[in-house]
PDB file of N, CA and C in Angstrom:
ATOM      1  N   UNK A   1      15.239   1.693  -0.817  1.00  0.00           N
ATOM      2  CA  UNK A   1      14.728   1.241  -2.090  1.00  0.00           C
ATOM      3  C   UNK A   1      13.344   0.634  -1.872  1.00  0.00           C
ATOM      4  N   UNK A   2      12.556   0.955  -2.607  1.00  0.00           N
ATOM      5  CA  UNK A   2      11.160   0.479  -2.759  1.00  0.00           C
ATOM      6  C   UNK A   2      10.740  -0.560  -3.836  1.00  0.00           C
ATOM      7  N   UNK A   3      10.103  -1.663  -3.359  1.00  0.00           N
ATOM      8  CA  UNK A   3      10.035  -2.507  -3.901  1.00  0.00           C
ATOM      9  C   UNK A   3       8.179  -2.951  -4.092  1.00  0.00           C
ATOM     10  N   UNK A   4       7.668  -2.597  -5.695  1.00  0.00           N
ATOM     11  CA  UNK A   4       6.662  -2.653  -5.816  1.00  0.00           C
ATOM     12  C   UNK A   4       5.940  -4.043  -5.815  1.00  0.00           C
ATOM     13  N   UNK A   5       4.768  -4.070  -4.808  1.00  0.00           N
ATOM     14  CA  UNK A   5       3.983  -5.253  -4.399  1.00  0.00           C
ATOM     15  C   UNK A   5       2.642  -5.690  -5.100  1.00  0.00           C
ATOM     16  N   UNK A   6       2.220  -4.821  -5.301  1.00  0.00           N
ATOM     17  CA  UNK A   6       0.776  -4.434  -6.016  1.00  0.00           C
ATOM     18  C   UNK A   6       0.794  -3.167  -6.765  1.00  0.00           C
ATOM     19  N   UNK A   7      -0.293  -3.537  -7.850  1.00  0.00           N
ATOM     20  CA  UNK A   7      -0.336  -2.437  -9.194  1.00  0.00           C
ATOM     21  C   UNK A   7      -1.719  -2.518  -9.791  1.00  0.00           C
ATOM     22  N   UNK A   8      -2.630  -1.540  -9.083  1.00  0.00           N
ATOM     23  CA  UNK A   8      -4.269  -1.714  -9.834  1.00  0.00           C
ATOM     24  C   UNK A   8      -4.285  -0.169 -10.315  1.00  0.00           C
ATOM     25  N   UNK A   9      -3.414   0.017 -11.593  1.00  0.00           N
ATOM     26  CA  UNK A   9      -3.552   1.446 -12.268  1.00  0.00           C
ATOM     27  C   UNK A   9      -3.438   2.394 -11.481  1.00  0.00           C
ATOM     28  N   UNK A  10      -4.235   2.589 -11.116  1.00  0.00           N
ATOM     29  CA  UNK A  10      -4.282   4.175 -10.638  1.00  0.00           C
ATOM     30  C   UNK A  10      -3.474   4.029  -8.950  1.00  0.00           C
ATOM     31  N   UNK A  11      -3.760   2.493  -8.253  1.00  0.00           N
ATOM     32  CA  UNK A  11      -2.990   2.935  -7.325  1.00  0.00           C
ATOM     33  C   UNK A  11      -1.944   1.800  -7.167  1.00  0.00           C
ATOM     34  N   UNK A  12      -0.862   1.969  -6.442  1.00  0.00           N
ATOM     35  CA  UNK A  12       0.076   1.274  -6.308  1.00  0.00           C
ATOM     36  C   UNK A  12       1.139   0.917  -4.636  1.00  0.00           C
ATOM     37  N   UNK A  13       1.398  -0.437  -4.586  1.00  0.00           N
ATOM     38  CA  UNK A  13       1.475  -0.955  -3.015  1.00  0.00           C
ATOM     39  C   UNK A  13       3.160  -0.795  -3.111  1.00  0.00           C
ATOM     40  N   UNK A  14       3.742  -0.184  -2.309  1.00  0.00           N
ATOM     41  CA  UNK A  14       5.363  -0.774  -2.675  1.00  0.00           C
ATOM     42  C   UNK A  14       5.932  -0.693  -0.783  1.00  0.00           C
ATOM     43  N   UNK A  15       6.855  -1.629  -0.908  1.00  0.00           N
ATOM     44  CA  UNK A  15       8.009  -1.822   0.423  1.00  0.00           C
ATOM     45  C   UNK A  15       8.685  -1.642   0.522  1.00  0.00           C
ATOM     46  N   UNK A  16       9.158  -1.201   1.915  1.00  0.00           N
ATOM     47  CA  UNK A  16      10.907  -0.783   1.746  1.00  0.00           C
ATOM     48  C   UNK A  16      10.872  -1.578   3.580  1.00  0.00           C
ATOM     49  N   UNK A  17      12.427  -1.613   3.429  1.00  0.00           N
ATOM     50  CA  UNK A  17      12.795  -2.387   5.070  1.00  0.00           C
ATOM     51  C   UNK A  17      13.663  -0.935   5.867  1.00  0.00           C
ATOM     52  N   UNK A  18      13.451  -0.234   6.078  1.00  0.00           N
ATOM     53  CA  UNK A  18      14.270   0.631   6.459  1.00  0.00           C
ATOM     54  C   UNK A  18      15.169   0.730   8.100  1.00  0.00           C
ATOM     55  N   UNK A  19      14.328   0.373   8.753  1.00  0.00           N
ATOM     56  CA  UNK A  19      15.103  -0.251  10.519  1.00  0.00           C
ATOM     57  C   UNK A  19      14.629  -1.756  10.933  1.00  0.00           C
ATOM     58  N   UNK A  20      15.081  -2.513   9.815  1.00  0.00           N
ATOM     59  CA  UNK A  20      14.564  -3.873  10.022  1.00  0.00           C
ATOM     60  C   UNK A  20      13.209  -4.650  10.032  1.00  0.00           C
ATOM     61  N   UNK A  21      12.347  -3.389   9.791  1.00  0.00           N
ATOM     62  CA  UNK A  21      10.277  -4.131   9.696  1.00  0.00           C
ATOM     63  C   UNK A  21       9.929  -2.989   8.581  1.00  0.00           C
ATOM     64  N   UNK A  22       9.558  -4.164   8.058  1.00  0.00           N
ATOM     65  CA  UNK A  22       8.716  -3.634   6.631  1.00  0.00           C
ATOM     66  C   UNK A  22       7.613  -2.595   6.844  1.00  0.00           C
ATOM     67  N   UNK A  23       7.654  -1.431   6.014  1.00  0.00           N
ATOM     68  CA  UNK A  23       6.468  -0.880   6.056  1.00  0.00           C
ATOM     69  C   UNK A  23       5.673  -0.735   4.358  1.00  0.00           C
ATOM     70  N   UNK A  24       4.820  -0.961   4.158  1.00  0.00           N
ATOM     71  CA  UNK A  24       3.724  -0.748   3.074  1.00  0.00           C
ATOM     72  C   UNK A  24       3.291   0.783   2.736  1.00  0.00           C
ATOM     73  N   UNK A  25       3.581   1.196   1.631  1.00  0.00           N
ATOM     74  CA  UNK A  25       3.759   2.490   1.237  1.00  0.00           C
ATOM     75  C   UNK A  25       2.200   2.351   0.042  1.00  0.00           C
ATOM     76  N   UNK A  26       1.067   3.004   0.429  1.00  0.00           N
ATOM     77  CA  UNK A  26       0.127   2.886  -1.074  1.00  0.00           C
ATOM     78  C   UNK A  26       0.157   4.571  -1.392  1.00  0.00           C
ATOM     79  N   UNK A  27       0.198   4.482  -2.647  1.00  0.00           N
ATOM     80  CA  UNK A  27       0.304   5.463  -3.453  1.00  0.00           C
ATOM     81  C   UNK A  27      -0.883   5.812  -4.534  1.00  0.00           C
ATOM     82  N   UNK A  28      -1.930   6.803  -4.424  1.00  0.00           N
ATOM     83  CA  UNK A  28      -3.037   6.912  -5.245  1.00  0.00           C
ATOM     84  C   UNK A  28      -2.567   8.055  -6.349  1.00  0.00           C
ATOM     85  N   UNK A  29      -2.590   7.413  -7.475  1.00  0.00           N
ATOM     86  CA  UNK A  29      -2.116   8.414  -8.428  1.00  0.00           C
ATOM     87  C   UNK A  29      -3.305   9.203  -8.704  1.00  0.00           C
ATOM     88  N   UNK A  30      -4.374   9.155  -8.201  1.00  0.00           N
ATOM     89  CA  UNK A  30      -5.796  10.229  -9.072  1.00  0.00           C
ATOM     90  C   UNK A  30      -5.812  11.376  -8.039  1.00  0.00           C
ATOM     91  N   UNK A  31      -5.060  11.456  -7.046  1.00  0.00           N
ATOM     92  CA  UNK A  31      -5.243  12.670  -6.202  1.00  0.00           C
ATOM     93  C   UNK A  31      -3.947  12.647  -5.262  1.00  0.00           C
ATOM     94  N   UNK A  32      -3.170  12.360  -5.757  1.00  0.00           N
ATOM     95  CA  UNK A  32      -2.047  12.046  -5.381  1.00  0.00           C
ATOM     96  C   UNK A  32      -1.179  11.964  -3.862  1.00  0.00           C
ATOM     97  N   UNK A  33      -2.075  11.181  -3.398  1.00  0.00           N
ATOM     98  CA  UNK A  33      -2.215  11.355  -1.467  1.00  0.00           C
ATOM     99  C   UNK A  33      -1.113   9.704  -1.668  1.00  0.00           C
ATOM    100  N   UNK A  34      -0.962   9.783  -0.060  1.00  0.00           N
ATOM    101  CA  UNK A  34      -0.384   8.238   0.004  1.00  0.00           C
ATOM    102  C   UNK A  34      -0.190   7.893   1.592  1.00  0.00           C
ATOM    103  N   UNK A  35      -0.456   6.720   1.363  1.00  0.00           N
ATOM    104  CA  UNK A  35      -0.537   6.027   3.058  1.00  0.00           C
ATOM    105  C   UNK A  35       0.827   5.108   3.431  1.00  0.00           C
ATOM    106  N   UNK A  36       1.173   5.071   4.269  1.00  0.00           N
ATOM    107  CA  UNK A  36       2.541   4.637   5.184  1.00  0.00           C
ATOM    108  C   UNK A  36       1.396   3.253   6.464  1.00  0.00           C
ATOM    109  N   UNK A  37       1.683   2.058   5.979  1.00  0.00           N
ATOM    110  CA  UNK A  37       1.309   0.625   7.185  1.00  0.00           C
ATOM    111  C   UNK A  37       2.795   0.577   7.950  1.00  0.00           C
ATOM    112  N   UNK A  38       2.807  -0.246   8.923  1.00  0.00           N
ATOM    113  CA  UNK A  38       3.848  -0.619   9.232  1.00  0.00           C
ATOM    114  C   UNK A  38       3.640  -2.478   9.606  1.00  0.00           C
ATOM    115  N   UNK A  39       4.237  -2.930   8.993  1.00  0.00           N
ATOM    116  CA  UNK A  39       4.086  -4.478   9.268  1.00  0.00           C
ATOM    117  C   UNK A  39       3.944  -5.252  10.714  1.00  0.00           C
ATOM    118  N   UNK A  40       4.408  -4.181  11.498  1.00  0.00           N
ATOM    119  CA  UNK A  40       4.228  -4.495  12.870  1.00  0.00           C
ATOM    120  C   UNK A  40       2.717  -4.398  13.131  1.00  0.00           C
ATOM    121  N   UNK A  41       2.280  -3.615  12.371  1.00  0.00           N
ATOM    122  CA  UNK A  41       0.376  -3.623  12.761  1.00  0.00           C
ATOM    123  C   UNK A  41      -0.372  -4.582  11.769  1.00  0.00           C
ATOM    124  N   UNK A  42       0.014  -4.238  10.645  1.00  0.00           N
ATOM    125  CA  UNK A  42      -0.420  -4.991   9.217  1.00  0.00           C
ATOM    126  C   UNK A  42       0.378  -5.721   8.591  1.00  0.00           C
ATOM    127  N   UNK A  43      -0.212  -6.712   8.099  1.00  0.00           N
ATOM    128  CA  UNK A  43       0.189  -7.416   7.125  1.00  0.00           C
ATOM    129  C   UNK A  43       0.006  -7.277   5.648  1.00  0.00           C
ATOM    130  N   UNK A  44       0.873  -7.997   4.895  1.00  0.00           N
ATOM    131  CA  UNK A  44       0.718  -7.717   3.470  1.00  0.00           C
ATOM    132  C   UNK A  44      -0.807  -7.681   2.928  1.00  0.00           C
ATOM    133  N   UNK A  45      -1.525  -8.880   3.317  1.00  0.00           N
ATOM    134  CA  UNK A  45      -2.354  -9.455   2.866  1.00  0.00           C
ATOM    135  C   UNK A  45      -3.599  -8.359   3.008  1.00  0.00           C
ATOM    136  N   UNK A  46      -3.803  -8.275   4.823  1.00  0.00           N
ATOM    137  CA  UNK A  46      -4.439  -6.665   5.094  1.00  0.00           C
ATOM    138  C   UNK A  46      -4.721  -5.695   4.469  1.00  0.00           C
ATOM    139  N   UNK A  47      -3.142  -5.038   3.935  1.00  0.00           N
ATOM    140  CA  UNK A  47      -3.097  -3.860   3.327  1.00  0.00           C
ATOM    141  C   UNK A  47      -3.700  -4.284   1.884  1.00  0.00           C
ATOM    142  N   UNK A  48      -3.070  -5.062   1.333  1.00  0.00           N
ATOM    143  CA  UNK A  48      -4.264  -5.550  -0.537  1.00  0.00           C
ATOM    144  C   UNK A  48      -5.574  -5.313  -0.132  1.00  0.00           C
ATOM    145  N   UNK A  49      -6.085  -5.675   0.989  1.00  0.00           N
ATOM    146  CA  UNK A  49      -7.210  -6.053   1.044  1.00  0.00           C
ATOM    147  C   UNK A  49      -8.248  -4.629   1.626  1.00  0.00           C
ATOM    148  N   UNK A  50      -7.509  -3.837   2.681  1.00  0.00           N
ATOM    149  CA  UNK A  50      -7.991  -2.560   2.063  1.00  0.00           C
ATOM    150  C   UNK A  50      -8.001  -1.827   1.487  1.00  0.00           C
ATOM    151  N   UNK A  51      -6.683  -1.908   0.751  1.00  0.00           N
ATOM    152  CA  UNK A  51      -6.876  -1.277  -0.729  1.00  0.00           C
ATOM    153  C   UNK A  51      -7.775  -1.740  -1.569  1.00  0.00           C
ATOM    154  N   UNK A  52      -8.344  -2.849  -1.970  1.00  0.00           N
ATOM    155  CA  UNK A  52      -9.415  -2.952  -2.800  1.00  0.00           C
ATOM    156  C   UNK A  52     -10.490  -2.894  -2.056  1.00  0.00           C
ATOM    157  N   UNK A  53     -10.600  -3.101  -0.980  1.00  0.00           N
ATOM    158  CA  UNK A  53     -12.254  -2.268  -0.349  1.00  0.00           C
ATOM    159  C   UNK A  53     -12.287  -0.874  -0.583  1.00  0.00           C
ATOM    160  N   UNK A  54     -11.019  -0.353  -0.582  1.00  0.00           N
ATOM    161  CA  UNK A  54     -11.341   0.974  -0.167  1.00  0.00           C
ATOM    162  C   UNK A  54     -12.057   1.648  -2.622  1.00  0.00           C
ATOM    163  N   UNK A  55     -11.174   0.854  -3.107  1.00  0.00           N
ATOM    164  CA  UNK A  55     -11.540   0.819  -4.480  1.00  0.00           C
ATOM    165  C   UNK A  55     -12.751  -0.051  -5.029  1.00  0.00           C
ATOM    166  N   UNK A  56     -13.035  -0.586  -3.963  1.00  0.00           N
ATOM    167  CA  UNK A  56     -14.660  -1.537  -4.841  1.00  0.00           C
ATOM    168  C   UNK A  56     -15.578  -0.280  -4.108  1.00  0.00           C
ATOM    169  N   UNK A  57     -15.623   0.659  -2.793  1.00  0.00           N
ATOM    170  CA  UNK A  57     -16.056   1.198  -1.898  1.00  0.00           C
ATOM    171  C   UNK A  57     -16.154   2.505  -2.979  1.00  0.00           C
ATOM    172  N   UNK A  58     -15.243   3.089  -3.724  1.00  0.00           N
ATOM    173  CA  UNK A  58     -15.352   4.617  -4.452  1.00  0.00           C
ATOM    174  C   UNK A  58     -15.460   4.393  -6.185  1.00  0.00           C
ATOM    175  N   UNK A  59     -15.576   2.994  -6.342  1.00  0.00           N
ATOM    176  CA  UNK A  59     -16.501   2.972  -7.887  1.00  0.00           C
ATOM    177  C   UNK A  59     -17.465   3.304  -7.796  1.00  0.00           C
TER     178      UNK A  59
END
């Protein structure tokens, strides 16, 4: 089960615990690609935070 973290329209952050460590799932709805973190490398905070670079970066 995925549990949504972040929501800036078009893209969206969600978690799931699947073998005990969280991984960060972002999901771009305008071209519909999506990236897999694993909490063992990243943190929550991280992943927000390149997600909106990567969206202040392609306005």
């Amino acid at each position: 089960m995925r549990l949504l973290e972040e929501n800036y329209g078009d893209v969206q952050i969600f978690s799931d615990r699947p073998f005990g460590y969280k991984r960060y799932h972002v999901e771009w709805k305008h071209d519909g690609s999506s990236q897999m973190y694993s909490s063992i490398w990243y943190k929550k905070e991280k992943v927000i935070q390149i997600v909106e670079d990567t969206l202040i970066r392609n306005s």
